[in-house]
C-alpha atoms as a PDB file:
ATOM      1  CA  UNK A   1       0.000   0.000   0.000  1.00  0.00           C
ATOM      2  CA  UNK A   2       2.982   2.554   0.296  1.00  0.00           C
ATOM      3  CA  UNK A   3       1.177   4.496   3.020  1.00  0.00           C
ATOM      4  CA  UNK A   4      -0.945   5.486  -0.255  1.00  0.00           C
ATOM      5  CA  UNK A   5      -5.090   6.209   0.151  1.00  0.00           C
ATOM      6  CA  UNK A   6      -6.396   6.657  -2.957  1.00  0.00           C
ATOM      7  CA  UNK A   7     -10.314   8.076  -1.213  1.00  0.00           C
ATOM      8  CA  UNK A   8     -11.782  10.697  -0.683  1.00  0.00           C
ATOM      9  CA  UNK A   9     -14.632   9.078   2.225  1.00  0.00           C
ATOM     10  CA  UNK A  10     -15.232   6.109   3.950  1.00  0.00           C
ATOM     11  CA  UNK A  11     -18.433   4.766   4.484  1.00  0.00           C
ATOM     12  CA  UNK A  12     -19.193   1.935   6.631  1.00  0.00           C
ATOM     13  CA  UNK A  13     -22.213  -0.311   8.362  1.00  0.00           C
ATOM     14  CA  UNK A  14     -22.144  -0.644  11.961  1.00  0.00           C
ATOM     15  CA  UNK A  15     -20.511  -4.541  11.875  1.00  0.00           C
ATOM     16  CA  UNK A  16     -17.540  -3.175  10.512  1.00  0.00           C
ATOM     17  CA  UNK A  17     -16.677  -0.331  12.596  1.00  0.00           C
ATOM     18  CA  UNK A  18     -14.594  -2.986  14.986  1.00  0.00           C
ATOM     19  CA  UNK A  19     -12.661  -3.875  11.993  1.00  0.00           C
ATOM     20  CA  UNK A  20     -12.651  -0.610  10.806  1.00  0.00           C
ATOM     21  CA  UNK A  21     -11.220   0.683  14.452  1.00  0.00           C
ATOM     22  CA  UNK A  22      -7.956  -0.582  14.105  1.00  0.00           C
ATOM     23  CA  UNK A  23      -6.911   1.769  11.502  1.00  0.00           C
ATOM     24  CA  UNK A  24      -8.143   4.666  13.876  1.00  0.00           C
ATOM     25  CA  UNK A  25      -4.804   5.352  13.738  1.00  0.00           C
ATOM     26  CA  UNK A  26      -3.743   6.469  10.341  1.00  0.00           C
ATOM     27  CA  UNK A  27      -7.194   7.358   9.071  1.00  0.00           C
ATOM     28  CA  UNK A  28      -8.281   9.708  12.248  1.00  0.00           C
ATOM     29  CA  UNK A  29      -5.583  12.237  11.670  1.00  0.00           C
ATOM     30  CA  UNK A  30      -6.382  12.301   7.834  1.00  0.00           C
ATOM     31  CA  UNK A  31     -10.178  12.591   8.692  1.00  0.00           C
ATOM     32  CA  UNK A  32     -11.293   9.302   6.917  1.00  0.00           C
ATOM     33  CA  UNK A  33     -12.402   7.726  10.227  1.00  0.00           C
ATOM     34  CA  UNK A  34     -16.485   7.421   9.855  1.00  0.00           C
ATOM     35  CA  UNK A  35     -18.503   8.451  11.989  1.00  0.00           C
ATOM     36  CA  UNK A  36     -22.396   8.315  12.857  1.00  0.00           C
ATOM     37  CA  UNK A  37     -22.693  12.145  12.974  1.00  0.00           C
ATOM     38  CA  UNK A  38     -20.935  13.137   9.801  1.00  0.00           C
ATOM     39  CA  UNK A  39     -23.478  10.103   8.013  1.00  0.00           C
ATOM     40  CA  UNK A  40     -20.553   8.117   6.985  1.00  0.00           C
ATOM     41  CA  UNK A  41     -21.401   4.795   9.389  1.00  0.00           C
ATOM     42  CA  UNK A  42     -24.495   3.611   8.205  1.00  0.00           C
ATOM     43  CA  UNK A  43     -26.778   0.314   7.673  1.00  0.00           C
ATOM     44  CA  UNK A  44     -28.028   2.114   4.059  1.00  0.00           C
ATOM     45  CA  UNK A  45     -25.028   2.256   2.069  1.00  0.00           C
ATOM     46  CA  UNK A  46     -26.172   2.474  -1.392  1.00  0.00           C
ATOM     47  CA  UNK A  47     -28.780   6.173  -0.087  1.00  0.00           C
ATOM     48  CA  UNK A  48     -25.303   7.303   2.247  1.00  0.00           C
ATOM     49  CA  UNK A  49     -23.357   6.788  -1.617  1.00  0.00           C
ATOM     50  CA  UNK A  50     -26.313   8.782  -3.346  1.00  0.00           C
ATOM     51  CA  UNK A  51     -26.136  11.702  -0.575  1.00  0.00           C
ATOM     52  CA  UNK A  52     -22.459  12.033  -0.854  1.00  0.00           C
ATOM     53  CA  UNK A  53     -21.950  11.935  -4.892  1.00  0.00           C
ATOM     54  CA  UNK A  54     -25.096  14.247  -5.009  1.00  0.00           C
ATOM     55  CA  UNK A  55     -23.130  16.769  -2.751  1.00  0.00           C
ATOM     56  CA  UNK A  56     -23.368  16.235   0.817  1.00  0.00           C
ATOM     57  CA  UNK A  57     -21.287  18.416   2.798  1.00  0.00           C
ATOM     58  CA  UNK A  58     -19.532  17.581   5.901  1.00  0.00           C
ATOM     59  CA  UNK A  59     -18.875  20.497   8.068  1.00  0.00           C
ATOM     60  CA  UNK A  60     -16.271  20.907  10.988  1.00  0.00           C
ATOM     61  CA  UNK A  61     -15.144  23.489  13.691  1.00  0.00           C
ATOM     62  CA  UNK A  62     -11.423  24.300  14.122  1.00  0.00           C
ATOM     63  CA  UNK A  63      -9.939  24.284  17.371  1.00  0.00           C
ATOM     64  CA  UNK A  64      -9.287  28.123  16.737  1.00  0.00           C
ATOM     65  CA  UNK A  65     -13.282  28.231  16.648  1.00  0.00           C
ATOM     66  CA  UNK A  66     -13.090  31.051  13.680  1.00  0.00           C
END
C-alpha cells in the first residue's frame, strides 16, 4: 500500500466499525475515520453513496473556533 489512500470518504455499516477501528490510527488524523454524525457509518449504504456523490457536505469546527 505505500502508506498510499487513494479516497476521498469512507463509508461503513455498523458490523464493521470494529474492523474498521484498528486503523483509527492512520485514518483519524487524515479525517477518513467514519462516523455516525458526519453520516458516513451507516446500515443504508447504497442512499449514504447517493447523498455524498449528489453533494453532501460535511462540516467541521477548528480548534481556533473562527
Amino acid at each position: 500500500m505505500k502508506g498510499d489512500l487513494d479516497f476521498d470518504r469512507l463509508i461503513a455499516t455498523p458490523d464493521m466499525m470494529p474492523a474498521i477501528a484498528k486503523l483509527g490510527k492512520v485514518l483519524g488524523p487524515r479525517g477518513l475515520m467514519p462516523s455516525p454524525k458526519s453520516g458516513t457509518v451507516t446500515a443504508d449504504i447504497k442512499e449514504a453513496i447517493d447523498e455524498f456523490k449528489k453533494g453532501k457536505l460535511e462540516y467541521r469546527a477548528d480548534k481556533s473556533g473562527i
